[in-house]
C-alpha atoms as a PDB file:
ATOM      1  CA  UNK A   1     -22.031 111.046  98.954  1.00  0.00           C
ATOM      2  CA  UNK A   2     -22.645 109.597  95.913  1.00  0.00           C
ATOM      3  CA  UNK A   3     -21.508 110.129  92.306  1.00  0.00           C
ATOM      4  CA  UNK A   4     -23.415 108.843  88.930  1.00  0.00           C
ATOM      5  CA  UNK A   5     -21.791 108.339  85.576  1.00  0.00           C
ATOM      6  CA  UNK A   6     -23.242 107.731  82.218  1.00  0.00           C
ATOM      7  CA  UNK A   7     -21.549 106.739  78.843  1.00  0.00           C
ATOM      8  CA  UNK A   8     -23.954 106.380  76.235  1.00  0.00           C
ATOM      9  CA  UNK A   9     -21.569 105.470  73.576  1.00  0.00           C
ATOM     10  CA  UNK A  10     -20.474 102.057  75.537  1.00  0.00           C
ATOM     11  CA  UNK A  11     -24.081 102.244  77.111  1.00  0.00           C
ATOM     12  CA  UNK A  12     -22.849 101.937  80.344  1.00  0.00           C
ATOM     13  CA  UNK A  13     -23.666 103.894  83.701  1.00  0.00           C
ATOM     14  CA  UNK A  14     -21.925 103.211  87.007  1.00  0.00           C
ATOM     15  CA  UNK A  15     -22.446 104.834  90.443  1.00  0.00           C
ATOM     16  CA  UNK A  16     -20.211 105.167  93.028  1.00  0.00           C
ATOM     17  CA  UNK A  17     -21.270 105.753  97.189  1.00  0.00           C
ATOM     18  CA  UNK A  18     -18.939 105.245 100.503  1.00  0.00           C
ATOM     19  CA  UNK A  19     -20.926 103.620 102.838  1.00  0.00           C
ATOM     20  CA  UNK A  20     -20.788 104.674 106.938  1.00  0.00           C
ATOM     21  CA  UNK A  21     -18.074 101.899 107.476  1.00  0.00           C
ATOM     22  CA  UNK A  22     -15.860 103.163 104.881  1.00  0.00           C
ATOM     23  CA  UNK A  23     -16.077 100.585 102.304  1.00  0.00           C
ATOM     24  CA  UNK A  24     -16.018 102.214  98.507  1.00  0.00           C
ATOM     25  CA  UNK A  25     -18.958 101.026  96.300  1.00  0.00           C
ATOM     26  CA  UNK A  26     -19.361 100.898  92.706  1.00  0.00           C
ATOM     27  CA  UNK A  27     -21.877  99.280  90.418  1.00  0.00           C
ATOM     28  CA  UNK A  28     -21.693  99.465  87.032  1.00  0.00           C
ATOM     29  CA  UNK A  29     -24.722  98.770  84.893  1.00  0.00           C
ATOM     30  CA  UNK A  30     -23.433  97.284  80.787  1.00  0.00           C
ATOM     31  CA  UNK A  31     -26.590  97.284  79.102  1.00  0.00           C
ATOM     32  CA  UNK A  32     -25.209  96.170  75.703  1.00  0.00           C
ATOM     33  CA  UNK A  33     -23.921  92.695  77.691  1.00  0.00           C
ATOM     34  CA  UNK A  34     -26.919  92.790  80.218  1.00  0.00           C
ATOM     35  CA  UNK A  35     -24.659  92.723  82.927  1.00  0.00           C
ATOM     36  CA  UNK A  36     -23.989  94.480  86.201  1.00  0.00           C
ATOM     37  CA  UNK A  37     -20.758  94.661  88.156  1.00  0.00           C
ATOM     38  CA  UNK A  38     -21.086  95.693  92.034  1.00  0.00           C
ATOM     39  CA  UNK A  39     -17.637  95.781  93.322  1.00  0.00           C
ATOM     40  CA  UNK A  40     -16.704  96.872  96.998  1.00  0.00           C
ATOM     41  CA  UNK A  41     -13.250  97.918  98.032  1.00  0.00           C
ATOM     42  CA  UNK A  42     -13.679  96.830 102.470  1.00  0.00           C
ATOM     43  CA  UNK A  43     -10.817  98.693 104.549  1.00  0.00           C
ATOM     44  CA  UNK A  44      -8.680  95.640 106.194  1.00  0.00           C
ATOM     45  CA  UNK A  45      -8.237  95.260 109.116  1.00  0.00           C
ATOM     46  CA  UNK A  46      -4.305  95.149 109.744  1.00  0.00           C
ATOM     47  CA  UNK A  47      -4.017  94.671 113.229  1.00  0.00           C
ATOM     48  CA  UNK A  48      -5.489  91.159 112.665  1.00  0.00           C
ATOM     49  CA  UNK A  49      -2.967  90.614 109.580  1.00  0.00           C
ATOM     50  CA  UNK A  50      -4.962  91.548 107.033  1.00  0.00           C
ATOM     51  CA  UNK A  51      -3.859  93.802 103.925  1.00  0.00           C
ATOM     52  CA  UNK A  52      -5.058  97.948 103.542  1.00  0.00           C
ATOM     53  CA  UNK A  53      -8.107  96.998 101.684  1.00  0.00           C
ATOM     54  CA  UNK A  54      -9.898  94.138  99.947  1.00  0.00           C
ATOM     55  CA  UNK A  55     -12.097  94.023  96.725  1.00  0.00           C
ATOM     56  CA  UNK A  56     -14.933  91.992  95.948  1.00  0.00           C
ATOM     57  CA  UNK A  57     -16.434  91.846  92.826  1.00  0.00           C
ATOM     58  CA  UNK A  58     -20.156  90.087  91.989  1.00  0.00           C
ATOM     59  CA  UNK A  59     -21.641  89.997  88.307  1.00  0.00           C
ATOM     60  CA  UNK A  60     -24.867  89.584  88.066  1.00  0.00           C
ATOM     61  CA  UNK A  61     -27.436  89.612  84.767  1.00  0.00           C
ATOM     62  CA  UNK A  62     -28.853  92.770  84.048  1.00  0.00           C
ATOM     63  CA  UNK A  63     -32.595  92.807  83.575  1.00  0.00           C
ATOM     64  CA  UNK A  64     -34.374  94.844  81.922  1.00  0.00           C
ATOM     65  CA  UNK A  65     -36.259  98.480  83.820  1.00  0.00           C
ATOM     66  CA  UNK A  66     -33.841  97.900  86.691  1.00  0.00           C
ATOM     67  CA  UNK A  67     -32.195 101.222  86.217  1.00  0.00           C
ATOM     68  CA  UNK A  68     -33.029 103.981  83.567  1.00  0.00           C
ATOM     69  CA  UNK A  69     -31.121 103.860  80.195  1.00  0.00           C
ATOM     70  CA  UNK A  70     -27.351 105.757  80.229  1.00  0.00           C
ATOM     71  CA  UNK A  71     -29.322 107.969  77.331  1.00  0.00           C
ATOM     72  CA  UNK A  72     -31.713 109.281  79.446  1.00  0.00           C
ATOM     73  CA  UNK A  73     -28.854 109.426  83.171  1.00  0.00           C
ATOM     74  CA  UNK A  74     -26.573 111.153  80.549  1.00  0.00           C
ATOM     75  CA  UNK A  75     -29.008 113.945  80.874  1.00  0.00           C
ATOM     76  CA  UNK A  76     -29.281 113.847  84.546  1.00  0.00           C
ATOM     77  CA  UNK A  77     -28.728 117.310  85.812  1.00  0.00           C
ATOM     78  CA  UNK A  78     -28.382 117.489  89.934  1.00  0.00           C
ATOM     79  CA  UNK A  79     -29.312 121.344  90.929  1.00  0.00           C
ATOM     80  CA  UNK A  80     -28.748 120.808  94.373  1.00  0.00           C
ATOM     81  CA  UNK A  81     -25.730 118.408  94.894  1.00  0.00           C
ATOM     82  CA  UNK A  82     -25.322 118.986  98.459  1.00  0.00           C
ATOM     83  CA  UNK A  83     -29.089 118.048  99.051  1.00  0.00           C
ATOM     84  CA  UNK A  84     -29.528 114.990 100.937  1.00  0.00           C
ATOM     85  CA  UNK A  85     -32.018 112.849  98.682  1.00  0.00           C
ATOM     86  CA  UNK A  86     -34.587 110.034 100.126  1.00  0.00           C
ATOM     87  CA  UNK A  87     -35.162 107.268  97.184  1.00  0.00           C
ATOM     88  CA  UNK A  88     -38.698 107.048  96.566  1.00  0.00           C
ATOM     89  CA  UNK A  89     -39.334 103.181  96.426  1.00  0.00           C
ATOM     90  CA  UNK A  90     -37.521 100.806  98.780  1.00  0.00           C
ATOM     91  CA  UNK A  91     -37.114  97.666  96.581  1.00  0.00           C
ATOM     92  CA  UNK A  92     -37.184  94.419  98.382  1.00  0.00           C
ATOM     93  CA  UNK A  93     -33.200  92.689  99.775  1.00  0.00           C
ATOM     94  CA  UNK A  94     -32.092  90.488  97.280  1.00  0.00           C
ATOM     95  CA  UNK A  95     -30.234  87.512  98.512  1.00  0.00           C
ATOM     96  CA  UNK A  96     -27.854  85.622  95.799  1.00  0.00           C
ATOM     97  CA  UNK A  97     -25.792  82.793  96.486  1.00  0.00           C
ATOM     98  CA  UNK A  98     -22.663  83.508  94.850  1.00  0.00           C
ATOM     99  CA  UNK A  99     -21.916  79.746  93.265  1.00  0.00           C
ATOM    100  CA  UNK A 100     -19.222  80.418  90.404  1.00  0.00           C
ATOM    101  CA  UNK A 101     -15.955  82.094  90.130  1.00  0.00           C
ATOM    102  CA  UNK A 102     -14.893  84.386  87.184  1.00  0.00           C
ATOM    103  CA  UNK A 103     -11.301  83.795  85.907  1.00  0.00           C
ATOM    104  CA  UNK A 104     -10.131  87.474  85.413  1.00  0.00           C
ATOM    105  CA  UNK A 105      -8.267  87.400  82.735  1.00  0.00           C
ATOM    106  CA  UNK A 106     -11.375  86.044  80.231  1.00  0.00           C
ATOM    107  CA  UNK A 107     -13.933  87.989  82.438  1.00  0.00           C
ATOM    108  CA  UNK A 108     -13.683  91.133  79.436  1.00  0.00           C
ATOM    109  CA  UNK A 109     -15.849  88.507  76.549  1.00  0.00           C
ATOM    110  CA  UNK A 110     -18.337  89.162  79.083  1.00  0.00           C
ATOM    111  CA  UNK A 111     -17.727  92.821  79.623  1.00  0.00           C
ATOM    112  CA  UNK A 112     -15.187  94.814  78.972  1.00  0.00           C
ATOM    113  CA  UNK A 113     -15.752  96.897  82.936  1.00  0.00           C
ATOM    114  CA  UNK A 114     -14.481  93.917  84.474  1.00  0.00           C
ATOM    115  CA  UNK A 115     -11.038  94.303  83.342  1.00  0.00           C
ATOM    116  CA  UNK A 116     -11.048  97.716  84.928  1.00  0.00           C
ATOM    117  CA  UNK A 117     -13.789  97.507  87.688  1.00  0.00           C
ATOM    118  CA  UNK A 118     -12.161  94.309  89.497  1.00  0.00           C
ATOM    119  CA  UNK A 119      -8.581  94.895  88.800  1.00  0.00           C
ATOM    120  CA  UNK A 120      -7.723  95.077  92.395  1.00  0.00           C
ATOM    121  CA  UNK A 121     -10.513  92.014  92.956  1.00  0.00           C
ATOM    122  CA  UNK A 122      -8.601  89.146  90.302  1.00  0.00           C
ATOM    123  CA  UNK A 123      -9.248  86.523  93.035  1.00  0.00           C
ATOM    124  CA  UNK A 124     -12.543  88.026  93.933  1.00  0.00           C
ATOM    125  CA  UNK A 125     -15.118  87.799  91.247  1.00  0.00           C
ATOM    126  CA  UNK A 126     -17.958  85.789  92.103  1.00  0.00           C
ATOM    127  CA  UNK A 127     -21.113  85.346  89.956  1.00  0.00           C
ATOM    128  CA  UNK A 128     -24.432  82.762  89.911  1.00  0.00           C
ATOM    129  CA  UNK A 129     -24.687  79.278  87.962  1.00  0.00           C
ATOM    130  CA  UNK A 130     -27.949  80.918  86.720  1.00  0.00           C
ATOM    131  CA  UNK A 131     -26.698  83.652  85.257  1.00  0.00           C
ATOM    132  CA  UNK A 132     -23.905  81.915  83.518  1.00  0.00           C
ATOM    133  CA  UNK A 133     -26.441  79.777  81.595  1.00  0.00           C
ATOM    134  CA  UNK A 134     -27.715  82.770  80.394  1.00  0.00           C
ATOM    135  CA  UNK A 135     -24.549  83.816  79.161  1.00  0.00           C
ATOM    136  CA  UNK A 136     -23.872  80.501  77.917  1.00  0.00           C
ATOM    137  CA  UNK A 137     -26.965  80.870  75.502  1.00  0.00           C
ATOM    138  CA  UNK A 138     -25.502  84.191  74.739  1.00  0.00           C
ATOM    139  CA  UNK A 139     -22.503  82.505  73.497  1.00  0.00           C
ATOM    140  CA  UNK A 140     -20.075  83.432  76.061  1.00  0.00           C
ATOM    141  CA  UNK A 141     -17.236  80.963  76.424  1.00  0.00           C
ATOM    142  CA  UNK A 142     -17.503  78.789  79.494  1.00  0.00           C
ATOM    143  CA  UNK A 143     -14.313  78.197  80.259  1.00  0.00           C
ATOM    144  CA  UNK A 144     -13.779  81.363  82.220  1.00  0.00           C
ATOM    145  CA  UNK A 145     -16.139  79.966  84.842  1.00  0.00           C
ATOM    146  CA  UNK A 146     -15.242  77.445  87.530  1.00  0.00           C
ATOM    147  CA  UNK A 147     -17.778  76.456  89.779  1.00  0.00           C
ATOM    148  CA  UNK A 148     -16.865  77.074  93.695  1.00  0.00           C
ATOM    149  CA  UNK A 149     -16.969  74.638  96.495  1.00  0.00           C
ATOM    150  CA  UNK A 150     -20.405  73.873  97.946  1.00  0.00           C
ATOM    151  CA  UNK A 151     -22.029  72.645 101.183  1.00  0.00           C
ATOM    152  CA  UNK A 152     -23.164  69.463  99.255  1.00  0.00           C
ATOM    153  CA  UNK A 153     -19.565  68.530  98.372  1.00  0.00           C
ATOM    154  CA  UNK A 154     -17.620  69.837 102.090  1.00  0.00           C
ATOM    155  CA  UNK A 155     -20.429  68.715 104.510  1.00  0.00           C
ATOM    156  CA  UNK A 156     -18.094  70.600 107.043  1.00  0.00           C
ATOM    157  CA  UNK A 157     -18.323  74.060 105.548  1.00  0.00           C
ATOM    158  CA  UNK A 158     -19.870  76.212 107.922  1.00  0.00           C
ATOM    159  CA  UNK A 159     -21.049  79.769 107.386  1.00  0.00           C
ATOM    160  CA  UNK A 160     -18.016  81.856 108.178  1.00  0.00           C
ATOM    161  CA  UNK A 161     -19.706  83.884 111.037  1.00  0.00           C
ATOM    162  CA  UNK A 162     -19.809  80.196 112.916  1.00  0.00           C
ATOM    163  CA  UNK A 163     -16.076  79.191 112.031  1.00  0.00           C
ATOM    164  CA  UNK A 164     -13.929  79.343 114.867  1.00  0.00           C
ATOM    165  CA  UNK A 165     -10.847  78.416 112.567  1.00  0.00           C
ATOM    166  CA  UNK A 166      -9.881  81.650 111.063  1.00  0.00           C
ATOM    167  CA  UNK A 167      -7.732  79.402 108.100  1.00  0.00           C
ATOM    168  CA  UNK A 168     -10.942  77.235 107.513  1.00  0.00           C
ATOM    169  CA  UNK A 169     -12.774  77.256 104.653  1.00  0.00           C
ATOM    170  CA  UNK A 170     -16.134  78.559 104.866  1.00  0.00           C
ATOM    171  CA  UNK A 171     -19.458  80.452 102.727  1.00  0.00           C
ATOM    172  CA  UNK A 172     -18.670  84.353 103.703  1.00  0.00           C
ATOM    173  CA  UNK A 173     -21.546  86.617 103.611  1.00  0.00           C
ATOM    174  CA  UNK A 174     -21.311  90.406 102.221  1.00  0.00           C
ATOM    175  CA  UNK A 175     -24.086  92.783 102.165  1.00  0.00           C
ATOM    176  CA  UNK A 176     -24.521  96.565 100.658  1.00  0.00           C
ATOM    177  CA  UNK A 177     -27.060  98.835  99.611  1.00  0.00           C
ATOM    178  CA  UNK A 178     -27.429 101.095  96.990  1.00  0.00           C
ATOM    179  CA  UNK A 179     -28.990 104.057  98.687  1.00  0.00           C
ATOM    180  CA  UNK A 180     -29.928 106.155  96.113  1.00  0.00           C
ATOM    181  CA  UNK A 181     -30.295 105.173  92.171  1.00  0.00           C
ATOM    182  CA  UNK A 182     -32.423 106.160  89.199  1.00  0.00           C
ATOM    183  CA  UNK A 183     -34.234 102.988  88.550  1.00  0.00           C
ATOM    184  CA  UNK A 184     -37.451 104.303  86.492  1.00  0.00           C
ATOM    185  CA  UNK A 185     -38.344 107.657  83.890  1.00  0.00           C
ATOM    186  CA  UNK A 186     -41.377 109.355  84.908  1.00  0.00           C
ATOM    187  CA  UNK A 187     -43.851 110.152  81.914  1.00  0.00           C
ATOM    188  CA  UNK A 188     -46.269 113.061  81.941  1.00  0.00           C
ATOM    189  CA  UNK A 189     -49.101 113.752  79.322  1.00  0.00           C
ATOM    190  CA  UNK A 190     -49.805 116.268  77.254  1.00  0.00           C
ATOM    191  CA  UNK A 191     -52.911 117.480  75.160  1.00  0.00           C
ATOM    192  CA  UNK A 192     -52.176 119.613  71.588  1.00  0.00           C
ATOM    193  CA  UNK A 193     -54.595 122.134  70.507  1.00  0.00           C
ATOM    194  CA  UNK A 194     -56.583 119.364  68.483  1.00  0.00           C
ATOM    195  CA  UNK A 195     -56.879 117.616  72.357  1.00  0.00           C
ATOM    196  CA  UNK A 196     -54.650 114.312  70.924  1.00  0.00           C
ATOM    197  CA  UNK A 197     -52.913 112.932  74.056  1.00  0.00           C
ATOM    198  CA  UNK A 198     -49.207 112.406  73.921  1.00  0.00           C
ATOM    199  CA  UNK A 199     -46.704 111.243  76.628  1.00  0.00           C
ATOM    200  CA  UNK A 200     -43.463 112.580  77.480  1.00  0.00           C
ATOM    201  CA  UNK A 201     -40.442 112.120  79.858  1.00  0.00           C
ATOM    202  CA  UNK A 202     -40.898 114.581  82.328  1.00  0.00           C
ATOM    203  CA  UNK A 203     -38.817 112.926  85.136  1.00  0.00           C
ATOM    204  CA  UNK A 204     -37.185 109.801  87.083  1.00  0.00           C
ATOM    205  CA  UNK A 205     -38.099 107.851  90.316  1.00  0.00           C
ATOM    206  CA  UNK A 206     -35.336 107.345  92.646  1.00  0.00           C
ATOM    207  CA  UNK A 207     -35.062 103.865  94.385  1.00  0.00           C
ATOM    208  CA  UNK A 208     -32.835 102.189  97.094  1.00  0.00           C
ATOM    209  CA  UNK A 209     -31.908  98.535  96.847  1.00  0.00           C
ATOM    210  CA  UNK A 210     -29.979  96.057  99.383  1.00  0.00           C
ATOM    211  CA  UNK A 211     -27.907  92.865  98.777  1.00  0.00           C
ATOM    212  CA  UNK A 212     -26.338  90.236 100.548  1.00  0.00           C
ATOM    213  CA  UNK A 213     -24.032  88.131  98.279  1.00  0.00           C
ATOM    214  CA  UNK A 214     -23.163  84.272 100.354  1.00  0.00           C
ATOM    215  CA  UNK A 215     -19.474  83.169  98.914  1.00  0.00           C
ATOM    216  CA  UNK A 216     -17.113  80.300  99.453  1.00  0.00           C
ATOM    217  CA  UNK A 217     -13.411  82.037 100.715  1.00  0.00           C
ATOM    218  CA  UNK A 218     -10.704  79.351 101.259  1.00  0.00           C
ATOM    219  CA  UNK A 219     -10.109  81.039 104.400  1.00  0.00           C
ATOM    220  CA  UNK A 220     -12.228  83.154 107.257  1.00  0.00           C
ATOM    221  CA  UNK A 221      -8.954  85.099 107.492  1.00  0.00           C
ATOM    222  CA  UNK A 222     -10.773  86.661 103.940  1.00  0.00           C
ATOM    223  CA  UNK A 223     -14.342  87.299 105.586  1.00  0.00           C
ATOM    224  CA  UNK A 224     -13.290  88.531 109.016  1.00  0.00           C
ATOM    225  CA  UNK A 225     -16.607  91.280 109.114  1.00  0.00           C
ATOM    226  CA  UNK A 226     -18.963  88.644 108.804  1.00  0.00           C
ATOM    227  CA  UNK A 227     -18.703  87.919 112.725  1.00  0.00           C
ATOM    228  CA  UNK A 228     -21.027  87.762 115.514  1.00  0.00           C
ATOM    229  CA  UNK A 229     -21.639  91.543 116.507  1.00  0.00           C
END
């Protein structure tokens, strides 16, 4: 089940799904910052010490025609809410190494969903040296980003799946899908009585998208589904 919210006074939509292994998913689209917010809250797993649940947040750069304006979800009417939909278009996995952590407490200059999206995710918010450039140019103030550890600088860091050391560092690996999303308006034509062709939106294409976010945890103890199945 999935639910889809739209503020077109922040310009903001977010969409929320639970996927089959429990884990709560939100992304959050701020089109005024050009910025999206995925943030998963995983069950733990307390028999092996860990706590009730763990959130992850990754910010990534918006771009543009990746998902329809909040105007135009706002109006988004769902007849049949129990229906279960198929998304038109599979777009392709997107892998993104995860290279730069966001201090929480600054992360709201670069939108303001982050204070409440990853409030349970403070040590969690991971985002791309790419993307902060971009921000940079935007003016954003750098100094809530601190790049993470890398292979290049630990030549021991292993992928955590091959870490036998559960209190090792290593680069976790987290994916999720968005199942079901409006990611494009549908326009239809029309001919007036003087046969002048004019276009119209007349509908939306549904699309499902996967990601796998790589991430440096100080620990495995943090990354403990990323395992050899």
């Amino acid at each position: 089940e999935e639910s889809l919210q739209a503020d077109s006074g922040s310009d903001c939509v977010s969409l929320e799904l639970r996927t089959a292994d429990g884990a709560l998913v939100t992304l959050t689209a701020d089109f005024r910052q050009e910025v999206k917010i995925f943030r998963a809250l995983i069950l733990g797993e307390l028999e092996r010490g860990q706590s009730q649940f763990q959130a992850l947040c990754f910010v990534t750069r918006l771009h543009r025609n990746e998902i329809i304006p909040s105007e135009s979800m706002a109006k988004l009417r769902q007849k049949n809410p129990r229906t279960v939909r198929q998304a038109e278009e599979v777009r392709g996995l997107e892998h993104l190494s995860m290279d730069v952590a966001v201090n929480f407490s600054k992360g709201a200059q670069l939108s303001s969903h982050i204070h409440n999206v990853c409030a349970e995710a403070k040590e969690a918010i991971y985002t791309r040296e790419e993307d902060v450039k971009f921000w940079l140019e935007k003016g954003v103030d750098g100094s809530m980003f601190e790049v993470l550890p890398q292979t290049s600088d630990l030549p021991d860091l292993q992928r955590c799946k091959l870490c036998a050391d559960r209190w090792k560092p290593c680069i976790c690996s987290y994916s999720l899908s968005i199942e079901w999303y409006p990611c494009m308006l549908k326009y239809c034509k029309s001919r007036d009585a003087g046969g002048k062709v004019s276009s119209y939106k007349c509908g939306i294409r549904s699309c499902q998208k996967g990601y796998t976010f790589d991430y440096y945890v100080p620990q495995k103890q943090l990354c403990l589904w990323d395992e050899e199945t």
